[in-house]
PDB file of N, CA and C in Angstrom:
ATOM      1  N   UNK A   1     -46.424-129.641 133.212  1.00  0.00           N
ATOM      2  CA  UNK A   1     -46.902-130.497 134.267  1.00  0.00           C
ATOM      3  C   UNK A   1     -45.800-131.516 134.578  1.00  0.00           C
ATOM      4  N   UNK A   2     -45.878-131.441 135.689  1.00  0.00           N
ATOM      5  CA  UNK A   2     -44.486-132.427 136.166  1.00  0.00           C
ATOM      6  C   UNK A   2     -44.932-134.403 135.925  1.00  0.00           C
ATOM      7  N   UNK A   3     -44.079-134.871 135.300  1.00  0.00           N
ATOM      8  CA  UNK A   3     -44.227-136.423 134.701  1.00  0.00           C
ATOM      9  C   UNK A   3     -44.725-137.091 135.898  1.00  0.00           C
ATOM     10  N   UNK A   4     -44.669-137.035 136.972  1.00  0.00           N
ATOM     11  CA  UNK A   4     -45.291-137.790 138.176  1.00  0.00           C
ATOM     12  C   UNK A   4     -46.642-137.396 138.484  1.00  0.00           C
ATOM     13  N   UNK A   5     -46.576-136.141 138.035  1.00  0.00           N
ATOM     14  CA  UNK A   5     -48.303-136.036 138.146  1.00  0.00           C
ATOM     15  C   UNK A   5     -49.327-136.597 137.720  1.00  0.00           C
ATOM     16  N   UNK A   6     -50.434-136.622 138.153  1.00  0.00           N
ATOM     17  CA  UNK A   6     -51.343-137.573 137.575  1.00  0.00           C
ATOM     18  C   UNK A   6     -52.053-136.636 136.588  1.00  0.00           C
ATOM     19  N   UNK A   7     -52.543-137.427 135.412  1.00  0.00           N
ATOM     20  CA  UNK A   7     -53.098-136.770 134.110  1.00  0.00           C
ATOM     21  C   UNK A   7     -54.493-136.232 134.699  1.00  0.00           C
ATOM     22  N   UNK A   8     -54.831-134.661 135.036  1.00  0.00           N
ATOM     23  CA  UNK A   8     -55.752-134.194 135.046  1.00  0.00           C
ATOM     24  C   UNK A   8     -56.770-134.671 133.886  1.00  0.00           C
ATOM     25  N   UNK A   9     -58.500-134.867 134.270  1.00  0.00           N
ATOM     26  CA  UNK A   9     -59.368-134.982 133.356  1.00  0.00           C
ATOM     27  C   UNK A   9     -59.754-133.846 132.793  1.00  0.00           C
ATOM     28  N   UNK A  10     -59.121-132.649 132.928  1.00  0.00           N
ATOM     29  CA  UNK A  10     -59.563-131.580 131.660  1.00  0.00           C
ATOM     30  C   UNK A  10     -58.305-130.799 131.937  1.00  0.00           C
ATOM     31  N   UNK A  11     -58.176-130.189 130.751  1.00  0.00           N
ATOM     32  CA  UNK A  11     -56.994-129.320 131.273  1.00  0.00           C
ATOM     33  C   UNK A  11     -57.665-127.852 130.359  1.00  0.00           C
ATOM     34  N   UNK A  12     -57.977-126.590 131.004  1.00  0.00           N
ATOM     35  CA  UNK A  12     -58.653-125.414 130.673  1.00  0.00           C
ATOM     36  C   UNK A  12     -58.206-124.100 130.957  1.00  0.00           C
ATOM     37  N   UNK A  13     -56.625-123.905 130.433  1.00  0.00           N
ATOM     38  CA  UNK A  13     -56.020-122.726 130.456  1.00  0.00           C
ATOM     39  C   UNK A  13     -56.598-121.841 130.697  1.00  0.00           C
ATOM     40  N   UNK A  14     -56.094-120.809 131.594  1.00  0.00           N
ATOM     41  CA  UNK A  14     -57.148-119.084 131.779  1.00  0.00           C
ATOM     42  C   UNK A  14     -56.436-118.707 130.806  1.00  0.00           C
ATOM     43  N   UNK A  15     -57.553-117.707 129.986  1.00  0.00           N
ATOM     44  CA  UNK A  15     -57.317-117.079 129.005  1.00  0.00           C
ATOM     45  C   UNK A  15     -57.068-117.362 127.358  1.00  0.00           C
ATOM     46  N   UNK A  16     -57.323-118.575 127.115  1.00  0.00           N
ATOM     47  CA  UNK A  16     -57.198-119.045 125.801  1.00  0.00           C
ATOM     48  C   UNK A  16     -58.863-119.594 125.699  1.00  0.00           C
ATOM     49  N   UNK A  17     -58.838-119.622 124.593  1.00  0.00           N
ATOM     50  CA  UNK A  17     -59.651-120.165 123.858  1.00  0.00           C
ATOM     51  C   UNK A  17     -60.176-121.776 123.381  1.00  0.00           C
ATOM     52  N   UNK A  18     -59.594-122.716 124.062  1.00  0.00           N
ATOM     53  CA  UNK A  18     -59.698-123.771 123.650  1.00  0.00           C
ATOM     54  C   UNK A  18     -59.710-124.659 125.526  1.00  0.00           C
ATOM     55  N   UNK A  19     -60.223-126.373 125.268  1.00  0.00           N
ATOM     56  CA  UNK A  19     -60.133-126.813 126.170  1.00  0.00           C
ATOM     57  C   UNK A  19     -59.968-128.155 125.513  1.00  0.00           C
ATOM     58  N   UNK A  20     -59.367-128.633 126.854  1.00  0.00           N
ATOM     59  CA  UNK A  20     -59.190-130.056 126.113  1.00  0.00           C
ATOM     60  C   UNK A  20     -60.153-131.518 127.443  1.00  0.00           C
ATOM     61  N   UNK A  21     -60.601-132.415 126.761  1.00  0.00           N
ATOM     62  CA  UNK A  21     -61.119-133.386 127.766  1.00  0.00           C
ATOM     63  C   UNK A  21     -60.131-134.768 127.791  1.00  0.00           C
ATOM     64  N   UNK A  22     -59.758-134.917 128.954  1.00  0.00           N
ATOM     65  CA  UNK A  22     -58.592-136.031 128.871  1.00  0.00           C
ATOM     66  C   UNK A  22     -59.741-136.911 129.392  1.00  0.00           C
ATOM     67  N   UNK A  23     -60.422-137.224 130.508  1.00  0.00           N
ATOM     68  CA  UNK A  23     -61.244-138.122 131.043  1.00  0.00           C
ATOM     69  C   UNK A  23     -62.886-138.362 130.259  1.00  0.00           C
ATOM     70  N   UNK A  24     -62.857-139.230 129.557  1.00  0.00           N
ATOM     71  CA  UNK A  24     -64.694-138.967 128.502  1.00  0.00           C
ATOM     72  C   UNK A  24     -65.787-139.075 129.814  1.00  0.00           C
ATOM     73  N   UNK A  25     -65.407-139.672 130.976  1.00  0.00           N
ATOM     74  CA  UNK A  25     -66.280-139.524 131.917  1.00  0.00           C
ATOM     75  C   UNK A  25     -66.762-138.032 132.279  1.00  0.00           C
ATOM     76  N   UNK A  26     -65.924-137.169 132.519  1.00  0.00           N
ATOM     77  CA  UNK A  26     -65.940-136.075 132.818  1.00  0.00           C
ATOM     78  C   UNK A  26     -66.406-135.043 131.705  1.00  0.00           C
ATOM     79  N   UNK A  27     -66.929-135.504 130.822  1.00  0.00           N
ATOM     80  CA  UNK A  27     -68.060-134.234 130.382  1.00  0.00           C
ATOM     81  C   UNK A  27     -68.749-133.401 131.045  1.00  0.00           C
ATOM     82  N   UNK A  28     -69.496-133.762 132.032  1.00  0.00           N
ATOM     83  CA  UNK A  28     -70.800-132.714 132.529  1.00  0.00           C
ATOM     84  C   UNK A  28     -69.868-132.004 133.092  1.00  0.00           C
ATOM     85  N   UNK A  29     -68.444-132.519 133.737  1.00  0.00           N
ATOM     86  CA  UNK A  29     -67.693-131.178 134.337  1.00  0.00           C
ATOM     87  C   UNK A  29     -66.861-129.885 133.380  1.00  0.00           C
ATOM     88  N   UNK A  30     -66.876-130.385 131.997  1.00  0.00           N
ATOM     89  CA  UNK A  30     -66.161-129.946 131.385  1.00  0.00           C
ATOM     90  C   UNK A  30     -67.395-128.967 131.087  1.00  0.00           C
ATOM     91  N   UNK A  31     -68.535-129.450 130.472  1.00  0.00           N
ATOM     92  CA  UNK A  31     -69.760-128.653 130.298  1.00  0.00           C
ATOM     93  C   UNK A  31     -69.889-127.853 131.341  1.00  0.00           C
ATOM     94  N   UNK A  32     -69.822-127.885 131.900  1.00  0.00           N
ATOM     95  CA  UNK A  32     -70.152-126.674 133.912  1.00  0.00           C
ATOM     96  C   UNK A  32     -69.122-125.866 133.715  1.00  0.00           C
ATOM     97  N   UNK A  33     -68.273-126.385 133.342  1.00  0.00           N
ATOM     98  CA  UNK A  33     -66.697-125.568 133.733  1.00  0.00           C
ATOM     99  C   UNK A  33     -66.642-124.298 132.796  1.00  0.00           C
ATOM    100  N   UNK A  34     -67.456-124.442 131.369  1.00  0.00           N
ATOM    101  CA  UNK A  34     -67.114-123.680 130.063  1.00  0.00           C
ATOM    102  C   UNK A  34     -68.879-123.206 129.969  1.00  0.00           C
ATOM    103  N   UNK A  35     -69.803-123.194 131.058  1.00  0.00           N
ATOM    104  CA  UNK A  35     -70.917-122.832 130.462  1.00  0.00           C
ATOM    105  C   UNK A  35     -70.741-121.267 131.102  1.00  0.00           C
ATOM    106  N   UNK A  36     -71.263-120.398 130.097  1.00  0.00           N
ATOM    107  CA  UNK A  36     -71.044-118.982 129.767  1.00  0.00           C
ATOM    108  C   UNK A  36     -70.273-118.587 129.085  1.00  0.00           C
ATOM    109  N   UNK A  37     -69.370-119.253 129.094  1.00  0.00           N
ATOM    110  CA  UNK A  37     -68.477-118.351 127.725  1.00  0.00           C
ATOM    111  C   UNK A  37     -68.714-118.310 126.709  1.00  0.00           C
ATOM    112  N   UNK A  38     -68.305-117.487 126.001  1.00  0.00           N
ATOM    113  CA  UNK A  38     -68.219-116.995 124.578  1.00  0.00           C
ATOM    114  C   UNK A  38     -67.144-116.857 123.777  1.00  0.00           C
ATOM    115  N   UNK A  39     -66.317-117.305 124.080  1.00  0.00           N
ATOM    116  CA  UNK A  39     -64.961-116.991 123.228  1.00  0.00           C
ATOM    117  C   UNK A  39     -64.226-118.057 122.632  1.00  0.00           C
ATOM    118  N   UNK A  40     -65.115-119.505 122.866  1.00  0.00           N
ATOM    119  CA  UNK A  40     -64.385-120.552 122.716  1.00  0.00           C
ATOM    120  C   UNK A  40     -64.360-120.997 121.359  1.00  0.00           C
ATOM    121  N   UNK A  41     -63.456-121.133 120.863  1.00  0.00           N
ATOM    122  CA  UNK A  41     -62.866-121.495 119.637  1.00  0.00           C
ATOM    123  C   UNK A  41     -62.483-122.775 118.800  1.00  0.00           C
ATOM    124  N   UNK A  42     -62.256-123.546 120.400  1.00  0.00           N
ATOM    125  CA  UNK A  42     -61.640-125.122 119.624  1.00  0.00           C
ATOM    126  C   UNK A  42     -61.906-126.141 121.441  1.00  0.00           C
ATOM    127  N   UNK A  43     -62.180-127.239 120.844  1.00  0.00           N
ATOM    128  CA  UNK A  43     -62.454-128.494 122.033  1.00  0.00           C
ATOM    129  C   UNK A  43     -61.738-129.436 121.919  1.00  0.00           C
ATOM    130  N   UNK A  44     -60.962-130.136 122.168  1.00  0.00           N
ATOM    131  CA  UNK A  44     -60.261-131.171 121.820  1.00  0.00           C
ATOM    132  C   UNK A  44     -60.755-132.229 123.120  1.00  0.00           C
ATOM    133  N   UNK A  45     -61.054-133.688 122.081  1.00  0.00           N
ATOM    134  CA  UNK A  45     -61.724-134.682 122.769  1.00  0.00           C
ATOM    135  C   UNK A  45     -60.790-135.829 122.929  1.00  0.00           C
ATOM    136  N   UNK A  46     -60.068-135.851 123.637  1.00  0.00           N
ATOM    137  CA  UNK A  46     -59.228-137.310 123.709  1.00  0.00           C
ATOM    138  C   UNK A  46     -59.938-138.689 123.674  1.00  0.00           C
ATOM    139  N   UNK A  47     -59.461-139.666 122.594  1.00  0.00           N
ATOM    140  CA  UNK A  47     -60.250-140.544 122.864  1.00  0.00           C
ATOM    141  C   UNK A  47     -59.601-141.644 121.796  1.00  0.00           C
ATOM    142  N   UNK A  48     -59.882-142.642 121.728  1.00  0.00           N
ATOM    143  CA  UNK A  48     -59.733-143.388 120.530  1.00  0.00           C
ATOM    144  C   UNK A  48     -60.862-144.257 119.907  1.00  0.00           C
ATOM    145  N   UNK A  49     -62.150-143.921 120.856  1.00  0.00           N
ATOM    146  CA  UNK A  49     -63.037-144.459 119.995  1.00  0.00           C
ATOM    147  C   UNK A  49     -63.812-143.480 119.302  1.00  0.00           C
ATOM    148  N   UNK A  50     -64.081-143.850 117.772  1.00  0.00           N
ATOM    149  CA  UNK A  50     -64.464-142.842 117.029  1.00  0.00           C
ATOM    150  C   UNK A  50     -65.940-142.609 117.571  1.00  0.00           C
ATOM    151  N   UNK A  51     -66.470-143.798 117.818  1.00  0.00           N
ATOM    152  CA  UNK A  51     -68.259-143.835 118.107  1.00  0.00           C
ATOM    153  C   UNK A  51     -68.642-142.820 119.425  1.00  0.00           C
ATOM    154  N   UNK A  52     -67.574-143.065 120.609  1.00  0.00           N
ATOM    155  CA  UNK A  52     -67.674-141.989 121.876  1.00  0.00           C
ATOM    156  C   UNK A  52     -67.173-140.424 121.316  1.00  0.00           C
ATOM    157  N   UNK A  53     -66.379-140.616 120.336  1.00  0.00           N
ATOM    158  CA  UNK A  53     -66.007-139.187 119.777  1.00  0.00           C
ATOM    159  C   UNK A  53     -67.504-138.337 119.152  1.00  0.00           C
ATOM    160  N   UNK A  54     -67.992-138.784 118.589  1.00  0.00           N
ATOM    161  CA  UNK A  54     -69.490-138.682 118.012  1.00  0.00           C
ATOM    162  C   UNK A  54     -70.133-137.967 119.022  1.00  0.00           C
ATOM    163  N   UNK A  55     -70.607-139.067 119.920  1.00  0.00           N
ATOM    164  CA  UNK A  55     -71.490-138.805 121.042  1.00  0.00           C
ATOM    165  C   UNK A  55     -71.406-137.498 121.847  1.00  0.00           C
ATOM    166  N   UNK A  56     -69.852-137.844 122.213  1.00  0.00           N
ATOM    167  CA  UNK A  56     -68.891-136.296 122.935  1.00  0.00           C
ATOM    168  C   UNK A  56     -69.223-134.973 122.170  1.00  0.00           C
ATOM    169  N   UNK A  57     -69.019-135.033 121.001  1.00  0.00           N
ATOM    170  CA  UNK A  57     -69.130-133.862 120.087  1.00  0.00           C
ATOM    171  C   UNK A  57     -70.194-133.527 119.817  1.00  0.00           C
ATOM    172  N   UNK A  58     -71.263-134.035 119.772  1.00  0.00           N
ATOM    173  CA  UNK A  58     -72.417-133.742 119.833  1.00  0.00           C
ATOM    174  C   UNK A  58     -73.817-133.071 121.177  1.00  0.00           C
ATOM    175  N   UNK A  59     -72.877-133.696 121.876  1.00  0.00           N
ATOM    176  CA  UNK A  59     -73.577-133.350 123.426  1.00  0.00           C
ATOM    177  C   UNK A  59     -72.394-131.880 123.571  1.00  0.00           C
ATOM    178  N   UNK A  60     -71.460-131.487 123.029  1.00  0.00           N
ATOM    179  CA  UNK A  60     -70.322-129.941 123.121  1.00  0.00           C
ATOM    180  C   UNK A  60     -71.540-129.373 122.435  1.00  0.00           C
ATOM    181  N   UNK A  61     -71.145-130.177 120.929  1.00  0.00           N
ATOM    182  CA  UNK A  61     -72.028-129.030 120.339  1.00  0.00           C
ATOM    183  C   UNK A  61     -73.516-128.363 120.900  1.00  0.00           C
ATOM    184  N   UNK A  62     -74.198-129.095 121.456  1.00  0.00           N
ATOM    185  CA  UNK A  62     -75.563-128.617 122.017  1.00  0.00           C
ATOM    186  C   UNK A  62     -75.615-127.920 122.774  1.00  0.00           C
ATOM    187  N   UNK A  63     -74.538-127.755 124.088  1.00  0.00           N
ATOM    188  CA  UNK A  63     -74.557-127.152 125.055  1.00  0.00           C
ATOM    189  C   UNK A  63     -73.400-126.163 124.934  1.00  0.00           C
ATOM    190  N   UNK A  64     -72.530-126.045 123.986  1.00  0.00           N
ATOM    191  CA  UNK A  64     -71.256-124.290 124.524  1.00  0.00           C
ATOM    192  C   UNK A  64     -71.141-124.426 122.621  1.00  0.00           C
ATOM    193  N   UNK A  65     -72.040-125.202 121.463  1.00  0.00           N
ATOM    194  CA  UNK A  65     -72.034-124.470 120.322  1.00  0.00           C
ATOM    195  C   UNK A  65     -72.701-122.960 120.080  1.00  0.00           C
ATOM    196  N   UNK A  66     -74.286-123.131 121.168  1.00  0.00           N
ATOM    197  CA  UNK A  66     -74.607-122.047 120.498  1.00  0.00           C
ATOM    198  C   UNK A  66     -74.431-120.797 121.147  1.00  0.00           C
ATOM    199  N   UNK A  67     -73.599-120.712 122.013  1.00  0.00           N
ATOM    200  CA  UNK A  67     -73.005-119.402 122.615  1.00  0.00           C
ATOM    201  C   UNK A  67     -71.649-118.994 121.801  1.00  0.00           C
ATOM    202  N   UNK A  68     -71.098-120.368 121.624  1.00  0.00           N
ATOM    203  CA  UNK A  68     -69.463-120.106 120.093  1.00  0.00           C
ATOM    204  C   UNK A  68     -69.985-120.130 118.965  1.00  0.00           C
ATOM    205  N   UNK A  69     -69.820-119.425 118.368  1.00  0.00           N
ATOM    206  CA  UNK A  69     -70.166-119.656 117.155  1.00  0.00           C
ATOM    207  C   UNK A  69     -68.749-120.061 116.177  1.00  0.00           C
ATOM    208  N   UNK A  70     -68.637-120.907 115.662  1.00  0.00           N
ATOM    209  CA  UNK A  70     -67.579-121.404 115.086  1.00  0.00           C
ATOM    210  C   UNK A  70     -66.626-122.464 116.164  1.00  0.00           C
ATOM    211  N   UNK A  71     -67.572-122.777 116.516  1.00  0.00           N
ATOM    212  CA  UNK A  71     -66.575-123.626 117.865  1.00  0.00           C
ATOM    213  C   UNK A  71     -66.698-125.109 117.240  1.00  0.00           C
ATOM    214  N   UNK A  72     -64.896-125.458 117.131  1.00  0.00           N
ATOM    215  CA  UNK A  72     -64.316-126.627 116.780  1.00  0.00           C
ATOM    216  C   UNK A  72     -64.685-127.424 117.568  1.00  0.00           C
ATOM    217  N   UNK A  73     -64.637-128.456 117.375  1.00  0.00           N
ATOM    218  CA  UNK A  73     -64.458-130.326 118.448  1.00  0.00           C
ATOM    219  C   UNK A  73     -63.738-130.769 117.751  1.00  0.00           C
ATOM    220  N   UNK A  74     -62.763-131.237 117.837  1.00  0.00           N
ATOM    221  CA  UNK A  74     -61.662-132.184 117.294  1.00  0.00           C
ATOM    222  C   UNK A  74     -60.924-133.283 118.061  1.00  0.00           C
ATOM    223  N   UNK A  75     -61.127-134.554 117.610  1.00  0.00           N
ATOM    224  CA  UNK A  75     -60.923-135.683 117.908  1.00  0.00           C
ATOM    225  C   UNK A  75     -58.962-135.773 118.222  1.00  0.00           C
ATOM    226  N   UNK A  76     -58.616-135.926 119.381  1.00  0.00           N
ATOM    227  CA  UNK A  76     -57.558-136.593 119.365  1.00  0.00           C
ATOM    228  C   UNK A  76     -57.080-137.973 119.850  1.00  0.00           C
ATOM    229  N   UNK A  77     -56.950-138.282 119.317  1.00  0.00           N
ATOM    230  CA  UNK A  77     -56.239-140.060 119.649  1.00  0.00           C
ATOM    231  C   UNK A  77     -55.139-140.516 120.692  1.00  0.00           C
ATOM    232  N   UNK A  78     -55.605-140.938 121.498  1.00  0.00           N
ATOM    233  CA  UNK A  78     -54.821-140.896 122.896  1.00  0.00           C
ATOM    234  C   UNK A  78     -53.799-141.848 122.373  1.00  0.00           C
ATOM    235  N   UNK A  79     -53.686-143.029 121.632  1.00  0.00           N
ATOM    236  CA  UNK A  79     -52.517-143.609 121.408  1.00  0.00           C
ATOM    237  C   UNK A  79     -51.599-143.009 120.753  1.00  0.00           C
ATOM    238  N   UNK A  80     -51.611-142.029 119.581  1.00  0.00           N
ATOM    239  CA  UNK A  80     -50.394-140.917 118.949  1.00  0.00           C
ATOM    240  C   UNK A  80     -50.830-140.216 120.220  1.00  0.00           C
ATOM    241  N   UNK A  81     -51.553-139.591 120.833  1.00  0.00           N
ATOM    242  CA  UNK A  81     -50.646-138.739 121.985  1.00  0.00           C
ATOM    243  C   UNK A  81     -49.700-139.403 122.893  1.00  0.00           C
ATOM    244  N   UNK A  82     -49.650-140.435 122.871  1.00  0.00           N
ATOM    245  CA  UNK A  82     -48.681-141.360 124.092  1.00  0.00           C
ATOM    246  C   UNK A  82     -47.585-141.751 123.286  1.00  0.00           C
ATOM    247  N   UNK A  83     -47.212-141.588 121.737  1.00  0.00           N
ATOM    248  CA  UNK A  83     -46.342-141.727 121.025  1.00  0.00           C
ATOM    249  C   UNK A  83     -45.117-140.981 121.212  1.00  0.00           C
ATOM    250  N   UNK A  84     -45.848-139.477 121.398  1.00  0.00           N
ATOM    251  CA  UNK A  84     -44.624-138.795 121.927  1.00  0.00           C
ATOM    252  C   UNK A  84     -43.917-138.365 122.652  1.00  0.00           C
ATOM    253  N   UNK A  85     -43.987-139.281 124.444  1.00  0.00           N
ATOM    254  CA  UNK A  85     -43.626-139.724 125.506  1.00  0.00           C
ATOM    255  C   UNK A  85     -42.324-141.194 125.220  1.00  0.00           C
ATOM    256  N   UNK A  86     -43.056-141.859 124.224  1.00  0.00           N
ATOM    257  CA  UNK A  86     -41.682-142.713 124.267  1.00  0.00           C
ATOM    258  C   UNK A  86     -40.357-142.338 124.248  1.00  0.00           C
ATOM    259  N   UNK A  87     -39.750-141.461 123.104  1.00  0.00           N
ATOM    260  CA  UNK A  87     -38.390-140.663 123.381  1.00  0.00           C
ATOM    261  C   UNK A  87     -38.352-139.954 123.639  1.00  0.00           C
ATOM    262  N   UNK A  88     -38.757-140.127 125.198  1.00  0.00           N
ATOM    263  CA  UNK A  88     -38.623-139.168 126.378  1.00  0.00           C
ATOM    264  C   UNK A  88     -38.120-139.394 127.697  1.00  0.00           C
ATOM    265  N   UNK A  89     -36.717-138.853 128.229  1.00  0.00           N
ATOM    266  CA  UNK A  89     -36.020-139.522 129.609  1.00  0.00           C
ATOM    267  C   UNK A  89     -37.442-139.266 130.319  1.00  0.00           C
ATOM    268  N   UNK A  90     -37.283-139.626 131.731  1.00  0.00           N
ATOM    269  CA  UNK A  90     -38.003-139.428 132.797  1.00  0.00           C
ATOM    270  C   UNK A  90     -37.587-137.785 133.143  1.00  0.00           C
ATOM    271  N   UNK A  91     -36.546-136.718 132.852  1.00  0.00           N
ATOM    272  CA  UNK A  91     -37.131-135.535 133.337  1.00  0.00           C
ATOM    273  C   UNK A  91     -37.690-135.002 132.045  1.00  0.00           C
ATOM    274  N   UNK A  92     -38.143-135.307 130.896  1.00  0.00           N
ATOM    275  CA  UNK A  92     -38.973-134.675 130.286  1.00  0.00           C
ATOM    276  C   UNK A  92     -38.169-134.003 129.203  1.00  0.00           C
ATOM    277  N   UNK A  93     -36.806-134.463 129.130  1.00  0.00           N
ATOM    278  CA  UNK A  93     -35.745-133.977 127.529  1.00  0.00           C
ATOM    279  C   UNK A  93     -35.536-135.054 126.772  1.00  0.00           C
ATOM    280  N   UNK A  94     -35.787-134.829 125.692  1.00  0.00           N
ATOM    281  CA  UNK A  94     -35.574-135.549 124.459  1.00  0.00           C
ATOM    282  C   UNK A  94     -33.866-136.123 124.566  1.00  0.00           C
ATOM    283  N   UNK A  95     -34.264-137.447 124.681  1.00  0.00           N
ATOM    284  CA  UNK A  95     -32.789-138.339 124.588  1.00  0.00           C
ATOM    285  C   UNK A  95     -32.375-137.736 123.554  1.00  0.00           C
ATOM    286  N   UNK A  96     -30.513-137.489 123.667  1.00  0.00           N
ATOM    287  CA  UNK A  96     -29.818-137.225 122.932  1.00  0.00           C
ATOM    288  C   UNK A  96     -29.444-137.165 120.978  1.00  0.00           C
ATOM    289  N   UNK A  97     -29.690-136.491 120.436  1.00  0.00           N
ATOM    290  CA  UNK A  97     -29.827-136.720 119.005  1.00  0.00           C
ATOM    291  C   UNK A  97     -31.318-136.901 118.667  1.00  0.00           C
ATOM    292  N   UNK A  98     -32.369-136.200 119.162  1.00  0.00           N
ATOM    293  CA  UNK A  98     -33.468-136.173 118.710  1.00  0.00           C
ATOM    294  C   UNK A  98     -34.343-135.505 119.731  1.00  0.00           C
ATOM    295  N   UNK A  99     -33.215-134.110 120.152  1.00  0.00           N
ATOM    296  CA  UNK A  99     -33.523-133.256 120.763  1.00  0.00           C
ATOM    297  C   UNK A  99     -34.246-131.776 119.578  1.00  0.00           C
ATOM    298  N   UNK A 100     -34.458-130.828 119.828  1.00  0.00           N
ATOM    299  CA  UNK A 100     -34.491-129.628 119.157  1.00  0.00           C
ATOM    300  C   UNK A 100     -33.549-128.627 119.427  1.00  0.00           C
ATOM    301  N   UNK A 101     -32.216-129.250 120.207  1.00  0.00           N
ATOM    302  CA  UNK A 101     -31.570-127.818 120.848  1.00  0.00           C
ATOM    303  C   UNK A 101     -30.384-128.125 119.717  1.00  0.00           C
ATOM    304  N   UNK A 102     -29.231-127.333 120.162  1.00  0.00           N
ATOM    305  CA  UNK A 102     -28.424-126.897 118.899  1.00  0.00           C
ATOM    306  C   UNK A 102     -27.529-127.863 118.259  1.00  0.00           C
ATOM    307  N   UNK A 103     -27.451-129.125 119.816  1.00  0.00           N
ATOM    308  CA  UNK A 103     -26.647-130.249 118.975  1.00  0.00           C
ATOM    309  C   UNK A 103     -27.615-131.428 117.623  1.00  0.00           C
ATOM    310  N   UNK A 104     -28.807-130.793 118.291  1.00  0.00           N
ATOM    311  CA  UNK A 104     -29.859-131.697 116.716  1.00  0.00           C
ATOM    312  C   UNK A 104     -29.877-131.232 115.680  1.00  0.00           C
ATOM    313  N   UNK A 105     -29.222-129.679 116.016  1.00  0.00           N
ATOM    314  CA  UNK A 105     -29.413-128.967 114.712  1.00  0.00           C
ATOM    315  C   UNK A 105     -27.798-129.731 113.841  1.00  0.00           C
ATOM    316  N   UNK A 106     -27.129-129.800 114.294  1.00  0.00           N
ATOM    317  CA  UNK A 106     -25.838-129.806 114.165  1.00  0.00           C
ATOM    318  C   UNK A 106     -25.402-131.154 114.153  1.00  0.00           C
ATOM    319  N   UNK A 107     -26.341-132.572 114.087  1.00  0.00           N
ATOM    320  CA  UNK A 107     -26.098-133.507 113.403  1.00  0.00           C
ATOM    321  C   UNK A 107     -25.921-134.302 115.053  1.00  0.00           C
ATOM    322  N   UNK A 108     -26.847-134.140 116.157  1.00  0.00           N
ATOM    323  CA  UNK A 108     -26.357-134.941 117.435  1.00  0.00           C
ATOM    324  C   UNK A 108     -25.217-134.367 117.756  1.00  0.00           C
ATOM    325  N   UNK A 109     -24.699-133.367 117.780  1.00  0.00           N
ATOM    326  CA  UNK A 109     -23.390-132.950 118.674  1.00  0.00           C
ATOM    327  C   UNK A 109     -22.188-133.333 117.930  1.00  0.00           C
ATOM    328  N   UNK A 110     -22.068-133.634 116.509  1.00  0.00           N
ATOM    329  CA  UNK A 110     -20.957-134.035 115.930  1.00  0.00           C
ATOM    330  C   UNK A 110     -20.716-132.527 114.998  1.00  0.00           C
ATOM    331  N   UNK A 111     -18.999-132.118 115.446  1.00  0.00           N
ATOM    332  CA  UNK A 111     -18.453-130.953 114.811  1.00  0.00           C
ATOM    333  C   UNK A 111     -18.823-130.901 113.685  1.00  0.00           C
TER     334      UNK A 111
END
């Protein structure tokens, strides 16, 4: 997703198994969006309050648990997700020396 874009409130890949809720407002759409399936595997709830995490996971579980069977909810914490945007230029590469490409392997680009 391009960095100027605005953070969609769900993001629900075709063809995988999992969904994620960026907006806690937007449940009933996330619920509409995933009612019938069967294949779902894992939910991820952005959030940082543990008490709305509860609530969230519990209103998943009622409505797309009992068509999954084994279907995750897992809490993620929007402040470590925004952690790993800080060493990050504006096009979206890891400032120099704390990249993954071959000069990080190789000590930041030093022979």
């Amino acid at each position: 997703m391009p960095r100027e874009a605005p953070e969609p409130p769900l993001f629900l890949p075709p063809g995988n198994a999992f969904a994620v809720l960026l907006d806690e407002s937007r449940l009933s759409q996330l619920i509409e969006a995933l009612s019938g399936r069967t294949d779902l595997r894992m939910l991820f709830v952005v959030t940082d309050a543990r008490e709305s995490f509860k609530e969230l996971s519990g209103e998943l579980e009622d409505a797309l648990g009992p068509q999954n069977p084994g279907l995750q909810i897992v809490q993620l914490y929007r402040d470590y997700l925004e952690n790993f945007m800080i060493n990050r230029e504006p096009t979206g590469h890891a400032r120099p020396g704390q990249g993954s490409g071959p000069s990080a392997v190789r000590g930041g680009g030093q022979p």
